[in-house]
C-alpha atoms as a PDB file:
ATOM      1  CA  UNK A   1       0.000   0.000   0.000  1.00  0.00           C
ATOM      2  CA  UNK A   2       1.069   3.285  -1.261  1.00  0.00           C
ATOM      3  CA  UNK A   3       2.036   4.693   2.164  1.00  0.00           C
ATOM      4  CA  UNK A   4       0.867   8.418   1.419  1.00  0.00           C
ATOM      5  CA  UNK A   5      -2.860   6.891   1.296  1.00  0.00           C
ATOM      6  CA  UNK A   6      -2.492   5.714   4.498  1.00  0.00           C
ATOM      7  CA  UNK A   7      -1.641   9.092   6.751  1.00  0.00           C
ATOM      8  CA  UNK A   8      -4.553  12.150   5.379  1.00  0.00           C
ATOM      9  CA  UNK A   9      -3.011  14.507   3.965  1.00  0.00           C
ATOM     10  CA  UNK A  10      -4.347  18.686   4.268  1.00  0.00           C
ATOM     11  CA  UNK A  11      -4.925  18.996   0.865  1.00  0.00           C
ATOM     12  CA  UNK A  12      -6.804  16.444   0.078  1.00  0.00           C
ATOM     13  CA  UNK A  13      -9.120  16.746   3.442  1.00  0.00           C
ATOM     14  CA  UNK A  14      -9.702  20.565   1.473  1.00  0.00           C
ATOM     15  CA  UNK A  15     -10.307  19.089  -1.724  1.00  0.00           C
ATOM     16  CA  UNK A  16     -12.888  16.430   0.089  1.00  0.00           C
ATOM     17  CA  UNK A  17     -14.596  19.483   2.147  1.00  0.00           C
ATOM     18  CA  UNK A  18     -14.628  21.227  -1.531  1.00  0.00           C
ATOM     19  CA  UNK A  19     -16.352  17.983  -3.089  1.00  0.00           C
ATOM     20  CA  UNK A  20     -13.313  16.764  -5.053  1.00  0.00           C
ATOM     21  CA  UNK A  21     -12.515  13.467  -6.053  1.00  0.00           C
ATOM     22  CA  UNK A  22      -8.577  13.733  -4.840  1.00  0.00           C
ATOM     23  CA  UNK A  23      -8.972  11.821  -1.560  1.00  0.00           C
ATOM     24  CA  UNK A  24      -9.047   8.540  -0.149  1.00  0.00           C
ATOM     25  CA  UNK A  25     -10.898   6.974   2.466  1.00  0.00           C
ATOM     26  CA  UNK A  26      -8.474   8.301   5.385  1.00  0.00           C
ATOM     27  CA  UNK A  27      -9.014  11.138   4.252  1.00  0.00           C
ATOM     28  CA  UNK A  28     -12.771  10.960   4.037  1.00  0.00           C
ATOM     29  CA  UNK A  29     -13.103  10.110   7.889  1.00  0.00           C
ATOM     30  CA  UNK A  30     -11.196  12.936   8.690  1.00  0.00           C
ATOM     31  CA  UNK A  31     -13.844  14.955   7.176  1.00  0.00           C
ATOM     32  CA  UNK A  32     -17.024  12.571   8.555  1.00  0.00           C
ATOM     33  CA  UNK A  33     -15.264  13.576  12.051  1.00  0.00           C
ATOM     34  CA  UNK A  34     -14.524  17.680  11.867  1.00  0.00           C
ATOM     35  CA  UNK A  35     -18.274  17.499  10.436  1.00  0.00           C
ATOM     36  CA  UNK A  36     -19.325  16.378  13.281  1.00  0.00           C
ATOM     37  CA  UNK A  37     -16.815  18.601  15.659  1.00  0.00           C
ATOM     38  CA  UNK A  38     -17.609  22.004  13.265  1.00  0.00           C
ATOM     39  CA  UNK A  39     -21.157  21.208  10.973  1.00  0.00           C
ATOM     40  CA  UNK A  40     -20.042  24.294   9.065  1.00  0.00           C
ATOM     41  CA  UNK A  41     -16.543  22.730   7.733  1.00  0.00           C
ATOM     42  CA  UNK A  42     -17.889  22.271   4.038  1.00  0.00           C
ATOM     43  CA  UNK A  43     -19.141  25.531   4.101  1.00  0.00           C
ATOM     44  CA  UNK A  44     -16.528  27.330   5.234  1.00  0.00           C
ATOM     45  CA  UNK A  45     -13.828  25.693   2.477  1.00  0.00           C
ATOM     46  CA  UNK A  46     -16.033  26.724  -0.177  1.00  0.00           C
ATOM     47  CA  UNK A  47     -16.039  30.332   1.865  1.00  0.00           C
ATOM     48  CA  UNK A  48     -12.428  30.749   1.359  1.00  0.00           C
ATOM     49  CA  UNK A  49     -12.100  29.664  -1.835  1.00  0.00           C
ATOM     50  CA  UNK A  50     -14.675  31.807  -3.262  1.00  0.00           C
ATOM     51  CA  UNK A  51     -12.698  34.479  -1.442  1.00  0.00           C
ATOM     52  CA  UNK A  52      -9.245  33.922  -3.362  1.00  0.00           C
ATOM     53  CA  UNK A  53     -11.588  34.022  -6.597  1.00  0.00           C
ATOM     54  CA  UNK A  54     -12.874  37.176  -5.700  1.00  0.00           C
ATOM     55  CA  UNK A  55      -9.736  38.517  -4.716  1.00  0.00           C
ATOM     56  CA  UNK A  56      -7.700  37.649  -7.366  1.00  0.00           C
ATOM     57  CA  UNK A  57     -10.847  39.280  -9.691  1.00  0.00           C
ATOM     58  CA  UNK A  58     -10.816  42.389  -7.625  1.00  0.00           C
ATOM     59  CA  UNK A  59      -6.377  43.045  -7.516  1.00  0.00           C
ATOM     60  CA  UNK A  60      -6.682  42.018 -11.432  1.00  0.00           C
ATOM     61  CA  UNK A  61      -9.160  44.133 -12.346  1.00  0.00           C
ATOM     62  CA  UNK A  62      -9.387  47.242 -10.087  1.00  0.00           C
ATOM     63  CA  UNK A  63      -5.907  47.166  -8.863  1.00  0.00           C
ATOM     64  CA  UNK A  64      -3.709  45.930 -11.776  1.00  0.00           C
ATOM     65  CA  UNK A  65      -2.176  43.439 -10.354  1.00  0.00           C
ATOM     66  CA  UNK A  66      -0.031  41.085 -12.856  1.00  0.00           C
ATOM     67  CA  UNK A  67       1.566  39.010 -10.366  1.00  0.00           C
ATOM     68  CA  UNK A  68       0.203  36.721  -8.466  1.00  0.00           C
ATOM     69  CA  UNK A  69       2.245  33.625  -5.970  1.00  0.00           C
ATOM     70  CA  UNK A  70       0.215  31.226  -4.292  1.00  0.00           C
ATOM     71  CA  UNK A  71       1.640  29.835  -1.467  1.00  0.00           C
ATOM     72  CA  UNK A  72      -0.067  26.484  -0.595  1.00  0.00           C
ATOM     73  CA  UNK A  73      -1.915  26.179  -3.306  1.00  0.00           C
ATOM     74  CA  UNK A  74      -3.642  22.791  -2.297  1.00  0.00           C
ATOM     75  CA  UNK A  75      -5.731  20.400  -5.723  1.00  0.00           C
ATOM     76  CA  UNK A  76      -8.433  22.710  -6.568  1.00  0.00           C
ATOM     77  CA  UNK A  77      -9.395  21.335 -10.004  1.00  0.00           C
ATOM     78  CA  UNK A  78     -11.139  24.692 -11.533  1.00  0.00           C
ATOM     79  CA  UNK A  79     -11.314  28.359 -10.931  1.00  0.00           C
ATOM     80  CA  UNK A  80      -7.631  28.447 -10.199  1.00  0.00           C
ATOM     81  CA  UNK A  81      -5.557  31.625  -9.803  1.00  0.00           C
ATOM     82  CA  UNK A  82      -4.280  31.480 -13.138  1.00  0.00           C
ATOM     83  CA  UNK A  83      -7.427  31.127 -14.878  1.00  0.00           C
ATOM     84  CA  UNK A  84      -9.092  33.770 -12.554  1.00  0.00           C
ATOM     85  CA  UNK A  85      -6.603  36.232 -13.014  1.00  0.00           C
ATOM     86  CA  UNK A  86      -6.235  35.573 -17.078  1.00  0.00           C
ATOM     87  CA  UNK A  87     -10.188  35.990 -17.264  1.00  0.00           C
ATOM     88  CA  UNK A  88      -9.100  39.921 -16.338  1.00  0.00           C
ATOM     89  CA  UNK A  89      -5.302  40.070 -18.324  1.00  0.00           C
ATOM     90  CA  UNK A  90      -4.337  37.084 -20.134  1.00  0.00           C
ATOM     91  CA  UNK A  91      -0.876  38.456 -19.307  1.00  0.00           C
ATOM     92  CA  UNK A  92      -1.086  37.982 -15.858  1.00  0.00           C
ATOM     93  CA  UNK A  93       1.549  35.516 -14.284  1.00  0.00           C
ATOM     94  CA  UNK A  94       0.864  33.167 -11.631  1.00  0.00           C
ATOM     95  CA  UNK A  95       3.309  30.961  -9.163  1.00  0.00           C
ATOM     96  CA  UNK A  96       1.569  27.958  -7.518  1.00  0.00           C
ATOM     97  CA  UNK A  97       3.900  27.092  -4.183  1.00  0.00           C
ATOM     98  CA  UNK A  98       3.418  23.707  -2.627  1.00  0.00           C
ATOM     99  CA  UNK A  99       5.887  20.534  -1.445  1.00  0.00           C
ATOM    100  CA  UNK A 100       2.862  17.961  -1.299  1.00  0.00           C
ATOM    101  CA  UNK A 101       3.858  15.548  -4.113  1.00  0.00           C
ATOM    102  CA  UNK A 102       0.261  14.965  -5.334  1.00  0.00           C
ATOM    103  CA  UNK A 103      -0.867  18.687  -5.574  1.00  0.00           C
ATOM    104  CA  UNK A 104       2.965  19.462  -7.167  1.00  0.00           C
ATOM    105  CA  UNK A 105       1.579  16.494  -9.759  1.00  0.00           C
ATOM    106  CA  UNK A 106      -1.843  18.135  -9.841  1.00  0.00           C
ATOM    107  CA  UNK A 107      -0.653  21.844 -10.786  1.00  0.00           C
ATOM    108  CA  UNK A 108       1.832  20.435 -13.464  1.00  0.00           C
ATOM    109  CA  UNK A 109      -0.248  18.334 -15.388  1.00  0.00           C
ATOM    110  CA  UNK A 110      -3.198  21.191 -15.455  1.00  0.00           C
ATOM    111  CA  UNK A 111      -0.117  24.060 -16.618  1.00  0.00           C
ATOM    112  CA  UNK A 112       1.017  22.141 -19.684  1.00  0.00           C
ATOM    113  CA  UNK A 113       2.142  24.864 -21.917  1.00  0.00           C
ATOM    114  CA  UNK A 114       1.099  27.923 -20.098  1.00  0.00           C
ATOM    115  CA  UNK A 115       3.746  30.541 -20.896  1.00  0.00           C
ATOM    116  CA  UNK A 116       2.378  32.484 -17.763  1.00  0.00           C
ATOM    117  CA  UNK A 117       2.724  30.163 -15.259  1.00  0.00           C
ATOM    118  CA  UNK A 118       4.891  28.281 -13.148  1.00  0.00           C
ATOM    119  CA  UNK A 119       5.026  25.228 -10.065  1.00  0.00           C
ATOM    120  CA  UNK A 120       7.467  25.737  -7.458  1.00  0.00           C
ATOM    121  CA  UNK A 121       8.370  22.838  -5.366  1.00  0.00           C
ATOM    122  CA  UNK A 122       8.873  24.232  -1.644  1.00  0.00           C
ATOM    123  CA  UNK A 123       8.278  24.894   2.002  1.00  0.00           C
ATOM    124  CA  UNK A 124       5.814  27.858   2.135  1.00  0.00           C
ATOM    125  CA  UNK A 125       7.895  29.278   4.884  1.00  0.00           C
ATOM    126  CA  UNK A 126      11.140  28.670   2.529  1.00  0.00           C
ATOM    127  CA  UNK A 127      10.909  32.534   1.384  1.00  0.00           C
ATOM    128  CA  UNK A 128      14.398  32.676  -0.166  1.00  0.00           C
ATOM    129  CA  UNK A 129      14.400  29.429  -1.963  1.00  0.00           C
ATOM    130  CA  UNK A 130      10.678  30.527  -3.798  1.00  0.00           C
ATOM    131  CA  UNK A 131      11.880  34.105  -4.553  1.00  0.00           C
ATOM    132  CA  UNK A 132      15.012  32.968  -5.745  1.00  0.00           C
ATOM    133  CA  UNK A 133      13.775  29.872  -7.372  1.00  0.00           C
ATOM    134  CA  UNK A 134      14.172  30.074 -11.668  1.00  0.00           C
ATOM    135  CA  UNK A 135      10.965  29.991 -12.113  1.00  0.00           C
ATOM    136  CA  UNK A 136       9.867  33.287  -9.724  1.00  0.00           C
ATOM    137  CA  UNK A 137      13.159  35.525 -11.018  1.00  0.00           C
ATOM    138  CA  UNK A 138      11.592  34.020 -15.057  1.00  0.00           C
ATOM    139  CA  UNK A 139       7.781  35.409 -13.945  1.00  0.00           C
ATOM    140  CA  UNK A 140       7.637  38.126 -11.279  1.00  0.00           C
ATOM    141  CA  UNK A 141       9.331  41.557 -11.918  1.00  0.00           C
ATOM    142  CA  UNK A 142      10.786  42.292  -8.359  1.00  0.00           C
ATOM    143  CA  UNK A 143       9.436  46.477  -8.686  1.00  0.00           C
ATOM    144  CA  UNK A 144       5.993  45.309  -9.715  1.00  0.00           C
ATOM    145  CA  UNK A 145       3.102  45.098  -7.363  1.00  0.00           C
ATOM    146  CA  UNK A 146       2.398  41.542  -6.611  1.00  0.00           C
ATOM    147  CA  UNK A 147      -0.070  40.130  -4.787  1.00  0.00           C
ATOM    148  CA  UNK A 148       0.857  36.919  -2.359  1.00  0.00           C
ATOM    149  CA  UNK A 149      -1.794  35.162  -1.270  1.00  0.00           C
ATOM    150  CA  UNK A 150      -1.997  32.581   1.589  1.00  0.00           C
ATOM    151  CA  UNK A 151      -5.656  31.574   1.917  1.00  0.00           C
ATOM    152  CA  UNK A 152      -6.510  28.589   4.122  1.00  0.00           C
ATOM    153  CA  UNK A 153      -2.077  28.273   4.716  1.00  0.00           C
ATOM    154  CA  UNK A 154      -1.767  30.071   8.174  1.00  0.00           C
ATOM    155  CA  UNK A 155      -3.896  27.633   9.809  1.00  0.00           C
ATOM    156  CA  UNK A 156      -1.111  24.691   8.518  1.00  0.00           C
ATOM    157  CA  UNK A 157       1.849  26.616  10.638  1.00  0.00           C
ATOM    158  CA  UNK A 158       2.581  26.584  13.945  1.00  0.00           C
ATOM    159  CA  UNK A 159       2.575  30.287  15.697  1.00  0.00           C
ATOM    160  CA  UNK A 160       6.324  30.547  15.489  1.00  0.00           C
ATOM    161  CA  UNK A 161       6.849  30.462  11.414  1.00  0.00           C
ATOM    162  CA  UNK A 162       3.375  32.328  10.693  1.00  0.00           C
ATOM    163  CA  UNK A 163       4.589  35.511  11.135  1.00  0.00           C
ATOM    164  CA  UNK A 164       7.995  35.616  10.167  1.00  0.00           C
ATOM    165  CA  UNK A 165       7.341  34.114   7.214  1.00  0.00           C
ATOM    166  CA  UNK A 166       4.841  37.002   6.493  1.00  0.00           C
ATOM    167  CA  UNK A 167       7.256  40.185   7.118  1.00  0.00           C
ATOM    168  CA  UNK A 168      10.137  38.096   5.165  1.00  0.00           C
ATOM    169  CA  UNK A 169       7.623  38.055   2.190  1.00  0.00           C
ATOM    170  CA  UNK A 170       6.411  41.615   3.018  1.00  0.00           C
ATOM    171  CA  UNK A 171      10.269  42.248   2.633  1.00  0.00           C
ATOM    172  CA  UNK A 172      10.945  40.969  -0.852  1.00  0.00           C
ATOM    173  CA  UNK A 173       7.567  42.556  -2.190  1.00  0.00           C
ATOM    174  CA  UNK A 174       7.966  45.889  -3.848  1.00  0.00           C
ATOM    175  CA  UNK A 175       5.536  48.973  -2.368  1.00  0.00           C
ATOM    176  CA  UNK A 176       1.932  48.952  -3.155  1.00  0.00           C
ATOM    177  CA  UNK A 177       2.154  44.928  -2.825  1.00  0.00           C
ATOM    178  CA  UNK A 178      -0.807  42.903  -1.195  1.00  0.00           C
ATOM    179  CA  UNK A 179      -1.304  39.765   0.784  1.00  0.00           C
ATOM    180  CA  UNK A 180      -4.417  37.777   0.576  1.00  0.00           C
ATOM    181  CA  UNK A 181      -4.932  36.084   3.891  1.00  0.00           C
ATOM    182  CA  UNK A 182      -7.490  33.760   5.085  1.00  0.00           C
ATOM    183  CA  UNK A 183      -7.115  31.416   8.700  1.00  0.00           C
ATOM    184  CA  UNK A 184      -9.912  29.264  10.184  1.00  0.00           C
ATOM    185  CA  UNK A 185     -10.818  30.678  13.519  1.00  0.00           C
ATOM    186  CA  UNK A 186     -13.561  30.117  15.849  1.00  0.00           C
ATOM    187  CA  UNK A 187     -14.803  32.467  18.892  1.00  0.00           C
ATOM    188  CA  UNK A 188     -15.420  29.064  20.907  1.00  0.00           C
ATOM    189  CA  UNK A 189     -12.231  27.310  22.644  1.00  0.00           C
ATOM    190  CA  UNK A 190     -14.040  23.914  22.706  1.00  0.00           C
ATOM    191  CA  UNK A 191     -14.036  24.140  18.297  1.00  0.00           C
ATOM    192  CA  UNK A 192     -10.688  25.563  18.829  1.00  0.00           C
ATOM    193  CA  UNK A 193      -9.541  22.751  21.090  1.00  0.00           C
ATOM    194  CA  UNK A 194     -11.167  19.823  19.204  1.00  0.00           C
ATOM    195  CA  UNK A 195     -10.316  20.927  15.264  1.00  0.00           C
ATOM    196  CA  UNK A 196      -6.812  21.560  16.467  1.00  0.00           C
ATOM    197  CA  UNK A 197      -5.964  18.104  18.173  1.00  0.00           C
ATOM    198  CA  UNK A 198      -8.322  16.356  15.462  1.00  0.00           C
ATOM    199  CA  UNK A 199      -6.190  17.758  12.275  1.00  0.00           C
ATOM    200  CA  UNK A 200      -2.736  17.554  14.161  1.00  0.00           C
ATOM    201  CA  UNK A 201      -3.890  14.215  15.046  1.00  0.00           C
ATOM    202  CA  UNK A 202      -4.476  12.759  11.661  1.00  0.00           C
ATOM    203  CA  UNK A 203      -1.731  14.674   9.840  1.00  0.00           C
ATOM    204  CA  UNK A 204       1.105  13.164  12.422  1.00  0.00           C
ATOM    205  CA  UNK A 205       1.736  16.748  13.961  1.00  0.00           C
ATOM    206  CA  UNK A 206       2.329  18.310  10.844  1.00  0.00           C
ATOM    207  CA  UNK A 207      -1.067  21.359  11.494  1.00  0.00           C
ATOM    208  CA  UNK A 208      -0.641  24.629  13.307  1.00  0.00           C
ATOM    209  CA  UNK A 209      -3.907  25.601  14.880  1.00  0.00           C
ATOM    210  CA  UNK A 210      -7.353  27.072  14.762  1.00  0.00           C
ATOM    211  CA  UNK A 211      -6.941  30.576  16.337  1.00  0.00           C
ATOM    212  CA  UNK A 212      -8.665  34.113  17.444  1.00  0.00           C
ATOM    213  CA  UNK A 213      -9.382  36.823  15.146  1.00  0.00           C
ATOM    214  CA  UNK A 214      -7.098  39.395  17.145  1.00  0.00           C
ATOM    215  CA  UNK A 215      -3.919  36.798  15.826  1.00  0.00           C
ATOM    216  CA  UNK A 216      -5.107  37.153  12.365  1.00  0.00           C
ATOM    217  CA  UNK A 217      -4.969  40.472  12.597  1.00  0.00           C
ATOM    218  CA  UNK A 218      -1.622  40.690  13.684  1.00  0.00           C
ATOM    219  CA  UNK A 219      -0.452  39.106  10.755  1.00  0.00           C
ATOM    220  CA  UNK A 220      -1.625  42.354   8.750  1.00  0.00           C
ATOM    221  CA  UNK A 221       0.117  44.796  11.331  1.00  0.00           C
ATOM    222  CA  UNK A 222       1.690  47.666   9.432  1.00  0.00           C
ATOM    223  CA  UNK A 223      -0.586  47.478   5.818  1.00  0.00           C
ATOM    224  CA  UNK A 224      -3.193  49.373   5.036  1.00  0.00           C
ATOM    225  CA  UNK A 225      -5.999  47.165   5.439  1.00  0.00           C
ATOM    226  CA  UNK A 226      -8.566  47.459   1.510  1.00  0.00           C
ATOM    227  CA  UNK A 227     -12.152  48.116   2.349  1.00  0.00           C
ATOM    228  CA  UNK A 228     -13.899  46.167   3.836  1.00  0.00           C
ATOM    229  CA  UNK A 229     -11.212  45.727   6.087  1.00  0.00           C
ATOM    230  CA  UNK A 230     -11.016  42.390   8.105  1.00  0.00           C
ATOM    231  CA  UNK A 231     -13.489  39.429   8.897  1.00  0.00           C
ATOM    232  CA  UNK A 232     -15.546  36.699   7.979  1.00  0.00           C
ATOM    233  CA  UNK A 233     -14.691  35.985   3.838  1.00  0.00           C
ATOM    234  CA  UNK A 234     -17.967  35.506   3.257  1.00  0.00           C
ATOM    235  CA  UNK A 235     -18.679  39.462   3.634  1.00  0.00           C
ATOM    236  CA  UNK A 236     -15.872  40.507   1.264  1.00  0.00           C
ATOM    237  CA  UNK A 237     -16.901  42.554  -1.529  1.00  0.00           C
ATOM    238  CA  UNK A 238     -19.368  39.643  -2.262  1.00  0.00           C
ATOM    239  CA  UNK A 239     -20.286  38.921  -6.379  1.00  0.00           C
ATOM    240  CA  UNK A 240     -23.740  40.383  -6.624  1.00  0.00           C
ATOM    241  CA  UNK A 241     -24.436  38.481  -9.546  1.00  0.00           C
ATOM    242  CA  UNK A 242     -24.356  34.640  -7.281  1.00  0.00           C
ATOM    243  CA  UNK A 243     -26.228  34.181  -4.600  1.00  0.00           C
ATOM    244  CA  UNK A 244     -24.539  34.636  -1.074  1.00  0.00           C
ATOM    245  CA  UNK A 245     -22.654  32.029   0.643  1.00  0.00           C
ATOM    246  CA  UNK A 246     -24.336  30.178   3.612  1.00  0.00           C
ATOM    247  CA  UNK A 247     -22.352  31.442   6.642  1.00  0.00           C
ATOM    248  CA  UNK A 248     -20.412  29.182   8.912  1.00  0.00           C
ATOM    249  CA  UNK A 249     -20.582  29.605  12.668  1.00  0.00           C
ATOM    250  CA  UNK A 250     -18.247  27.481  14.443  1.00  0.00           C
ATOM    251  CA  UNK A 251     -15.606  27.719  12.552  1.00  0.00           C
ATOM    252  CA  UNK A 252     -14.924  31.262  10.543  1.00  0.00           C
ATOM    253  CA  UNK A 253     -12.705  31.753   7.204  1.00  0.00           C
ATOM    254  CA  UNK A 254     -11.340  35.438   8.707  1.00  0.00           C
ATOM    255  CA  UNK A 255      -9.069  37.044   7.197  1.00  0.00           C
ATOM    256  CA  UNK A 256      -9.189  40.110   4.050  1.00  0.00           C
ATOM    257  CA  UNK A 257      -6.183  42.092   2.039  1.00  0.00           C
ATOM    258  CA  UNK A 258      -3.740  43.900   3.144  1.00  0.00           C
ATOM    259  CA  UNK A 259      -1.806  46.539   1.009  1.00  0.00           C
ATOM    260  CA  UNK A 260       2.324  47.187   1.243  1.00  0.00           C
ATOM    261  CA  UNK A 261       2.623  50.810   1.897  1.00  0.00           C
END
């Protein structure tokens, strides 16, 4: 037995909360059981991933935004960054960063011959090695604005790499930069407590933590914080053409965008 199929894996418990097809059956009851810990689970994947769609739409089109690195960027099989962002400016270049093997395999296979993008292998926290990998100095102009995104990533990290790793990306980001960020958090400790243990459980250690809203916003300290400032997802700058998002309780996608000054 392939042993990767045997220990769940983050990305694939996202794709299963997302309805994907990436996942096996650990990875299933890893789901069954944070349903039944935080009913809202489903809800609030598709919450945060409607968000990086909407805010790669919005820094494309309102902002200009050309340049966009996804760190963690997990087996979501449509509606990715590139295409998102290309809907707006076909010219727009995109970095997927991961080091799960599958979703490395994943984001290859669907870039075939896309010019504008590129798949860098690495630690989301490895900052130098992704902004001095080939394929970030071949596809993101250092004095361009670029937007970094890191929806659904904090929550992976324990509390000691979260923020570094933010200010030494802040640091290699030219002015008028944004980051995109998104963390699960939930106002009761119980949630916090049980989601917590349960993912850290079944991923061998290898999870950070559900956390408060007040830590989220300390990873923005410093930007100037784009309107609507910070929150649930779900209530930034929704699409008025689909209908809202049901709204999670337990658990909340918080987060918004933050701007380099």
């Amino acid at each position: 037995m392939h042993h990767g199929v045997r220990t769940p894996s983050v990305a694939r418990i996202y794709d299963r909360l997302l309805g994907g097809v990436d996942n096996h059956p650990v990875d299933q009851k890893v789901c069954d059981d944070l349903i039944g810990i935080a009913p809202g689970s489903r809800t609030l994947a598709l919450a945060s991933r409607s968000f990086l769609r909407r805010a790669v739409r919005v820094l494309a089109r309102d902002y200009g935004v050309r340049q966009f690195m996804e760190h963690g960027c997990g087996l979501p099989a449509r509606d990715n960054v590139h295409e998102v962002a290309g809907a707006v400016a076909p010219e727009a270049r995109v970095v997927y960063i991961d080091n799960d093997p599958l979703v490395l395999a994943h984001a290859r296979a669907r870039l075939v011959e896309n010019p504008w993008t590129a798949v860098v292998a690495a630690d989301v926290r490895d900052t130098a090695a992704i902004f001095d990998s080939a394929q970030v100095r071949g596809l993101v102009r250092p004095d361009e604005p670029t937007a970094a995104l890191f929806v659904a990533v904090s929550q992976c990290l324990p509390d000691e790499d979260v923020v570094p790793m933010l200010e030494r990306v802040k640091e290699r980001l030219a002015p008028g930069s944004f980051l995109v960020v998104c963390q699960y958090t939930s106002r009761c400790p119980e949630v916090r407590e049980q989601v917590t243990s349960l993912i850290r459980g079944a991923t061998q250690g290898r999870w950070g933590r559900v956390r408060e809203e007040h830590e989220v916003r300390g990873f923005l300290h410093g930007m100037e914080i784009m309107d609507p400032g910070l929150g649930d997802v779900t209530d930034w700058r929704p699409d008025p053409v689909r209908p809202s998002l049901p709204r999670a309780t337990d658990l909340i996608a918080w987060g918004g965008v933050g701007r380099i000054p």
